[in-house]
N, C-alpha and C. Protein backbone atom coordinates (compact mmCIF):
# COMPACT_ATOMS: atom_id res chain seq x y z
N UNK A 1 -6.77 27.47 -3.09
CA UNK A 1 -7.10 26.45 -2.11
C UNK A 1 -5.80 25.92 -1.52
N UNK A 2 -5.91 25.54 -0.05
CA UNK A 2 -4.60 25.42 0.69
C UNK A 2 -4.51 23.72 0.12
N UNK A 3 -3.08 23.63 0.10
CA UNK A 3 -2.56 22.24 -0.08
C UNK A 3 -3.26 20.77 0.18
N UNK A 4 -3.49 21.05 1.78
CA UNK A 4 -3.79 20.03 2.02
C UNK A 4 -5.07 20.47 1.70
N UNK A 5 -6.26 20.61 1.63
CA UNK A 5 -7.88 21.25 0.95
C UNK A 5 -7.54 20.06 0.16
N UNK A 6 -6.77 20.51 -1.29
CA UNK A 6 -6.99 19.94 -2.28
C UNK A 6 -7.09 18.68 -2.55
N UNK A 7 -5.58 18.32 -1.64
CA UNK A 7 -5.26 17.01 -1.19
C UNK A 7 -6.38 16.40 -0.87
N UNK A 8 -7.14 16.65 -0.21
CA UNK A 8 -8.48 16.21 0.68
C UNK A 8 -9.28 15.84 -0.30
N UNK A 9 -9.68 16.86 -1.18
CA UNK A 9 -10.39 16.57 -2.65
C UNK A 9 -10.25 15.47 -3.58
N UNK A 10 -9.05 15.46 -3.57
CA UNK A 10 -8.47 14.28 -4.67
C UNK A 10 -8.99 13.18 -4.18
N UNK A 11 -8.19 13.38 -2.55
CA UNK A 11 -8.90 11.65 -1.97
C UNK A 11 -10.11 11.07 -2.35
N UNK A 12 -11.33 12.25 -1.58
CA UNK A 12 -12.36 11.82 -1.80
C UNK A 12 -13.08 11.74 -3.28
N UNK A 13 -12.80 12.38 -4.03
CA UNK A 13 -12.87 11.85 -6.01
C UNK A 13 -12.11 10.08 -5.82
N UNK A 14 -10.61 10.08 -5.69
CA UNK A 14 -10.17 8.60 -5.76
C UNK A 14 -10.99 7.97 -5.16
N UNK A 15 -11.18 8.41 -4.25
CA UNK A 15 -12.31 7.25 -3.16
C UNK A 15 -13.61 6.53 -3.99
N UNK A 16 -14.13 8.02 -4.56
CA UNK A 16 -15.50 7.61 -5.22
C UNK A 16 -15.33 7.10 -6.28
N UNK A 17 -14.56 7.38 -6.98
CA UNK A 17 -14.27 6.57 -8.52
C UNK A 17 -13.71 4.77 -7.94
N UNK A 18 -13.05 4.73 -6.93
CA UNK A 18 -12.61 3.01 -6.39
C UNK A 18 -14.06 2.43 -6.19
N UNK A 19 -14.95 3.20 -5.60
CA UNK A 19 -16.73 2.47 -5.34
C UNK A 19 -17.29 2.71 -6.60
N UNK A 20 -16.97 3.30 -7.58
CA UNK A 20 -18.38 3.12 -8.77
C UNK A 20 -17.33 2.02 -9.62
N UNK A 21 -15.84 1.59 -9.38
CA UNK A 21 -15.17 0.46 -9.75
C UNK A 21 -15.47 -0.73 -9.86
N UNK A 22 -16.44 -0.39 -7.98
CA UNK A 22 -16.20 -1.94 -7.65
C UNK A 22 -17.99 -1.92 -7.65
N UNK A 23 -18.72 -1.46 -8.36
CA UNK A 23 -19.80 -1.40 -8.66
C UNK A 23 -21.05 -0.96 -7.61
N UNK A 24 -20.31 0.22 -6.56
CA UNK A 24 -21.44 0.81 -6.13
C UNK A 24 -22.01 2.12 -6.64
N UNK A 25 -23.06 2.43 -6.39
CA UNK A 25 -23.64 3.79 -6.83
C UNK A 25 -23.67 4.95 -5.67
N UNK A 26 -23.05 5.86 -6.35
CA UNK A 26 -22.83 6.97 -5.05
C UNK A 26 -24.38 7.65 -5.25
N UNK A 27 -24.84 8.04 -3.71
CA UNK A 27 -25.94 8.70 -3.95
C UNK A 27 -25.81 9.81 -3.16
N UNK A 28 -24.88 10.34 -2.62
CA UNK A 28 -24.44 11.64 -2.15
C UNK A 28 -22.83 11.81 -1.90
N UNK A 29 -22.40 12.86 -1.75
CA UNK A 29 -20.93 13.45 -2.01
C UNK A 29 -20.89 14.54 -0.88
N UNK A 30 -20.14 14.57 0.11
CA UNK A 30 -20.24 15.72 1.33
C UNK A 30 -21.82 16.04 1.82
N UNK A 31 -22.41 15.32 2.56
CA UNK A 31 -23.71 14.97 2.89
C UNK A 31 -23.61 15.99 3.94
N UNK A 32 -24.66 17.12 4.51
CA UNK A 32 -24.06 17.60 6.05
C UNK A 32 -25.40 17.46 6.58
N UNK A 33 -25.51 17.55 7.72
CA UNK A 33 -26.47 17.85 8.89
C UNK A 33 -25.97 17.95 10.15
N UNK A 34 -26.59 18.99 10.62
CA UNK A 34 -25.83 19.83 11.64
C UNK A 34 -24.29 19.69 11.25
N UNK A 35 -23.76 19.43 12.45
CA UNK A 35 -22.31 19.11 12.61
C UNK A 35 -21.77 18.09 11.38
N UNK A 36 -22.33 17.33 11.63
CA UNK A 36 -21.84 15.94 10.43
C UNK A 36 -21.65 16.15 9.09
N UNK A 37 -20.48 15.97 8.59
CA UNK A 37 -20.54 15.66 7.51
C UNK A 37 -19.80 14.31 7.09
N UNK A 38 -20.30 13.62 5.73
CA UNK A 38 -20.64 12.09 5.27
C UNK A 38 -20.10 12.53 4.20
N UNK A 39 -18.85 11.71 3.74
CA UNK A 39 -17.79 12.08 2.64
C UNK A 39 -18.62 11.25 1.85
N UNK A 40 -18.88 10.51 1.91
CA UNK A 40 -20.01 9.59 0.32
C UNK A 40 -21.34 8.54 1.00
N UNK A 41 -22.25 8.23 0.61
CA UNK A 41 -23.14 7.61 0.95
C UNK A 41 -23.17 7.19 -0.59
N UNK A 42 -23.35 5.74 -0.50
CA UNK A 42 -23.30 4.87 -1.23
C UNK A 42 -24.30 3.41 -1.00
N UNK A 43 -24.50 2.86 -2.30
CA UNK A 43 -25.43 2.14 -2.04
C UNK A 43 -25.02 0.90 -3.22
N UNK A 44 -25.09 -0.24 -2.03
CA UNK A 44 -24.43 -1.78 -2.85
C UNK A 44 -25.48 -2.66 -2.52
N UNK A 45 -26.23 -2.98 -3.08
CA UNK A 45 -27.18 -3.95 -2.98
C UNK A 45 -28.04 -3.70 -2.69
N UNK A 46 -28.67 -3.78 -1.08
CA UNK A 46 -29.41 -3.46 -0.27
C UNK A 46 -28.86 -2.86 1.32
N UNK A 47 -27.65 -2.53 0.43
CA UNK A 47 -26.61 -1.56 1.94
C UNK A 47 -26.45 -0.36 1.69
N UNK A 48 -27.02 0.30 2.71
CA UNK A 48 -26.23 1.90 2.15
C UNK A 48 -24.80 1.56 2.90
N UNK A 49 -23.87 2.53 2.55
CA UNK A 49 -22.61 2.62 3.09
C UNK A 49 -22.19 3.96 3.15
N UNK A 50 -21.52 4.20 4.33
CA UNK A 50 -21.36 5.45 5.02
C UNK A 50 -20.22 5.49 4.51
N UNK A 51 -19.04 6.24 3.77
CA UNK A 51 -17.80 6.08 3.59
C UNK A 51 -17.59 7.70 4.63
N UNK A 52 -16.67 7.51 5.41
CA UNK A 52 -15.54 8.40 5.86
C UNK A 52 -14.28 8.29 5.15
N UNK A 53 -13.99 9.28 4.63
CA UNK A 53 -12.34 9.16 3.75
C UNK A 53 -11.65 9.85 4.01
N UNK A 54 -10.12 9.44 4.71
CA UNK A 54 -9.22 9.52 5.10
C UNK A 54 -7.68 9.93 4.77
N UNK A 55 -7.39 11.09 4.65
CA UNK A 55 -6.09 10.90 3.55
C UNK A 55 -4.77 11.96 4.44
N UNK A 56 -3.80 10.94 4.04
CA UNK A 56 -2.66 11.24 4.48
C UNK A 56 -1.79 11.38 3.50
N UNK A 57 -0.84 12.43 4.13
CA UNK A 57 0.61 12.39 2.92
C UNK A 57 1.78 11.53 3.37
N UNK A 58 1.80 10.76 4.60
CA UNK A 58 2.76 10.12 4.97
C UNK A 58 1.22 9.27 6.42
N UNK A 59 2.76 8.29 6.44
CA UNK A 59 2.16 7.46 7.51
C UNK A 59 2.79 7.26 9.00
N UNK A 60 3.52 7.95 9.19
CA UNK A 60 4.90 8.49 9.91
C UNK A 60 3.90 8.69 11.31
N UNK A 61 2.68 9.39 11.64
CA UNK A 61 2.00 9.74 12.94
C UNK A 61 1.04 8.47 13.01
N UNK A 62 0.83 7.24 12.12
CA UNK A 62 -0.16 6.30 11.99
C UNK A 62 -0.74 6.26 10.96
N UNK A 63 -1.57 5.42 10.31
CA UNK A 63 -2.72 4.74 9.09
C UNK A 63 -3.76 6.40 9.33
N UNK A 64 -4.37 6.56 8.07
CA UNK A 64 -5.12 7.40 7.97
C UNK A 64 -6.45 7.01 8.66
N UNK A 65 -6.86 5.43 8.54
CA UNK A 65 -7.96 5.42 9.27
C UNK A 65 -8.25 5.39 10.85
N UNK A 66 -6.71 5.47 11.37
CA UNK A 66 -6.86 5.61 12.71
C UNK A 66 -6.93 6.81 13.55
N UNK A 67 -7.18 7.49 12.45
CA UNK A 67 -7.47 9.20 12.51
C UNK A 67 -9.21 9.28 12.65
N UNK A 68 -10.21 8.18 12.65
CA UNK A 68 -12.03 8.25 12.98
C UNK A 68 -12.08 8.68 14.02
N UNK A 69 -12.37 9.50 15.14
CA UNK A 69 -12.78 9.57 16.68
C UNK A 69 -14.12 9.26 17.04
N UNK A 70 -14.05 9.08 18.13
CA UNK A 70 -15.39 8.19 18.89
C UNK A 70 -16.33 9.49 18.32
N UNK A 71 -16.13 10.60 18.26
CA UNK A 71 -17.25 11.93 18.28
C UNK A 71 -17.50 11.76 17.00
N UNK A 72 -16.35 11.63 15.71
CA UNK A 72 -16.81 11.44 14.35
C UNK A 72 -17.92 10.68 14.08
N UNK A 73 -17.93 9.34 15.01
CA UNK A 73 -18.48 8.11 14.59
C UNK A 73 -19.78 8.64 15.02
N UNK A 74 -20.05 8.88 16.42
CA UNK A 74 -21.34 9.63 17.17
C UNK A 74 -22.15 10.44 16.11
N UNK A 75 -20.91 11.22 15.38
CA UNK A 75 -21.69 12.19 14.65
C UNK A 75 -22.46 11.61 13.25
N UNK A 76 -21.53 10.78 12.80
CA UNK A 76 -21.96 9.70 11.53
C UNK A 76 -23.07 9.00 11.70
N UNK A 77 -23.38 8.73 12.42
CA UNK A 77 -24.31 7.88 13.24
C UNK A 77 -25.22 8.19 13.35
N UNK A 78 -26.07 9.42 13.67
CA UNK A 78 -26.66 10.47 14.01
C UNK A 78 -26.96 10.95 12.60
N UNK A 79 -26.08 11.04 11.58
CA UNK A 79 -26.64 12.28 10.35
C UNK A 79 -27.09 10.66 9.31
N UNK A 80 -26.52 9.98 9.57
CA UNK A 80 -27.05 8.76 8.34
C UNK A 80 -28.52 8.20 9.18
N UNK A 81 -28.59 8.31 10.77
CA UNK A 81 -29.85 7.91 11.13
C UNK A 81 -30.91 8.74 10.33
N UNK A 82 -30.97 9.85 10.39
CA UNK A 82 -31.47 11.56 9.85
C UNK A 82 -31.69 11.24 7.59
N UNK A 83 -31.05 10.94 7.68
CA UNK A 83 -30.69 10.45 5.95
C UNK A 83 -31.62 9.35 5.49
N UNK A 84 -31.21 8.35 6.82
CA UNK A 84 -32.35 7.22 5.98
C UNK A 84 -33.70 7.30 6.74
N UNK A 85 -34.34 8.15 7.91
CA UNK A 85 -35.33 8.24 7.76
C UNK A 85 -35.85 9.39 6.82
N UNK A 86 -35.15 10.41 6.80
CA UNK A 86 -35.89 11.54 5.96
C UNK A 86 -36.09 10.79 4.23
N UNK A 87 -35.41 9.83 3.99
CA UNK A 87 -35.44 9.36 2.62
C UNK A 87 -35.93 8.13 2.51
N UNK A 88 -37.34 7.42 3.84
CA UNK A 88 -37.54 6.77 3.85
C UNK A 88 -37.23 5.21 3.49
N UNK A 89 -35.99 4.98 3.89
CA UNK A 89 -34.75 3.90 3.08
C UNK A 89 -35.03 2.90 4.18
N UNK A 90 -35.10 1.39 3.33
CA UNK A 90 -35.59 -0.06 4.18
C UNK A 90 -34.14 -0.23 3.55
N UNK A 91 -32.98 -0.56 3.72
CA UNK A 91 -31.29 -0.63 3.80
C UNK A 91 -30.97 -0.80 5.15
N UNK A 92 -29.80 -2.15 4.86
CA UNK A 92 -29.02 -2.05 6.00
C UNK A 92 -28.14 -1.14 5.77
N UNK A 93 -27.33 -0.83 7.06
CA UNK A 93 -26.60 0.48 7.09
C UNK A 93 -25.02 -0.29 7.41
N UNK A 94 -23.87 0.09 6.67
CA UNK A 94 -22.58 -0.21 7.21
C UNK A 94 -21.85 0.88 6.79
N UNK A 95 -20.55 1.15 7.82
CA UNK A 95 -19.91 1.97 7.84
C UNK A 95 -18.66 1.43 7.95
N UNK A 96 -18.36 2.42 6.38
CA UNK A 96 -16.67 2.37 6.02
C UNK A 96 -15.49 3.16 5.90
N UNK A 97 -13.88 3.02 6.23
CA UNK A 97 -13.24 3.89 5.75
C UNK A 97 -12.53 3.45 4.85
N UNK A 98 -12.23 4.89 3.86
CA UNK A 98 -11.16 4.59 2.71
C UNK A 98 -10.45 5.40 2.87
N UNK A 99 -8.98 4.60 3.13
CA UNK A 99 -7.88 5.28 3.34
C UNK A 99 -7.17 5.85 2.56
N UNK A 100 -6.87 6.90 2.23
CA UNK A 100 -5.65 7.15 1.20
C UNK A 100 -4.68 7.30 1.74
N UNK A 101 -3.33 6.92 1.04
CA UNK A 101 -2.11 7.74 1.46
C UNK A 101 -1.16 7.82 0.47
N UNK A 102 -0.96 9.11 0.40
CA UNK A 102 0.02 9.40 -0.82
C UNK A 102 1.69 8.79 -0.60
N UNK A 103 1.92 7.70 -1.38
CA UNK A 103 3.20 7.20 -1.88
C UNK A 103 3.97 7.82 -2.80
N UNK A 104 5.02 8.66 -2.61
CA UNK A 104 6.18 8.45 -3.81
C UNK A 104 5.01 8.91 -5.00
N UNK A 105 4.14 9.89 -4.42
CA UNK A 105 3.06 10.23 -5.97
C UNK A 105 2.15 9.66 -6.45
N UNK A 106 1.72 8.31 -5.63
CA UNK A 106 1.12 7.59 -5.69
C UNK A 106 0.34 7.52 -4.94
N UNK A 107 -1.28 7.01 -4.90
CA UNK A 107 -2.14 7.03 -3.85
C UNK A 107 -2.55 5.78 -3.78
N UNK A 108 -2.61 5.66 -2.87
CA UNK A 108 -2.29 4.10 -1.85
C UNK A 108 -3.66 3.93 -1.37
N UNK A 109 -4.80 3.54 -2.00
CA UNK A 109 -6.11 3.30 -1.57
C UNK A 109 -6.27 1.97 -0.79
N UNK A 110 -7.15 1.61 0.97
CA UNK A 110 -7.15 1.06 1.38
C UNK A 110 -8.59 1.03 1.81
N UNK A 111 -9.35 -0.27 1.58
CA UNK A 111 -11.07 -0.20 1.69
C UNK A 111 -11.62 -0.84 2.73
N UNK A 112 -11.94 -0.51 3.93
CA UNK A 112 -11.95 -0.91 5.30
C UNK A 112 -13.40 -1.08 5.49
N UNK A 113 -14.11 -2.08 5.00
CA UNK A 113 -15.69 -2.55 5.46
C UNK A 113 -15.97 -2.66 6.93
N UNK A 114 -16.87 -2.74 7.32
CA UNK A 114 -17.52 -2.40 8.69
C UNK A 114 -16.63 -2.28 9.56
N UNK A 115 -15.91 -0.67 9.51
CA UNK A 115 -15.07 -0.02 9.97
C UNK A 115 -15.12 0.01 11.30
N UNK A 116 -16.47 0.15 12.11
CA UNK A 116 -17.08 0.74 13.16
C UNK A 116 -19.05 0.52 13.20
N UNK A 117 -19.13 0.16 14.17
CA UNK A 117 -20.56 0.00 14.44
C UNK A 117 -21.56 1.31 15.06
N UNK A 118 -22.76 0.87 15.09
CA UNK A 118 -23.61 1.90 16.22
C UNK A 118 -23.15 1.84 17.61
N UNK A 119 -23.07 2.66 17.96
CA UNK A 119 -23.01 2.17 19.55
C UNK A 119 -24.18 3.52 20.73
């Protein structure tokens, strides 16, 4: 597996282990439909949460979460609409990013709540 792949992997494991931390329950892991794919769907209360996760090895081109595009979000939007009706889910819906960025070997987790809306 190429470098950055793996890299990518780790994030999203760190990511999910920081939400079952802070006491949410993951209820999917690389979610796809059509085009979309949903790095974790998670569920805190009576919220699902969309996580997009983000990971950089430096911060040198910008923050990892300023790497979402309007088409990502379109597409997020679209596959979690698809998710909570096919799974008949009465949840509010918010969408988050978690940033990683690798420090000096270190991963630099950053938890960005209602990242982005419907539009």
């Amino acid at each position: 597996m190429a470098e950055h792949n793996q890299f990518g992997k780790e994030a999203e494991e760190r990511a999910a282990q920081y939400l079952l931390g802070k006491k949410y329950s993951i209820l999917e892991r690389n979610y796809y439909y059509q085009k979309a794919e949903i790095d974790i769907l998670a569920l805190k209360e009576n919220t699902l949460v969309v996580v997009e996760v983000k990971a950089r090895s430096s911060s040198y081109f910008g923050e990892p979460e300023q790497f979402v595009s309007k088409k990502k979000i379109r597409l997020l939007t679209n596959a979690v609409d698809i998710y909570v009706n096919k799974n008949d889910l009465d949840v509010e819906v918010r969408f988050d990013i978690i940033s990683i960025l690798r420090q000096n070997n270190e991963l630099i987790v950053n938890h960005i709540e209602d990242a982005f809306y419907f539009f």
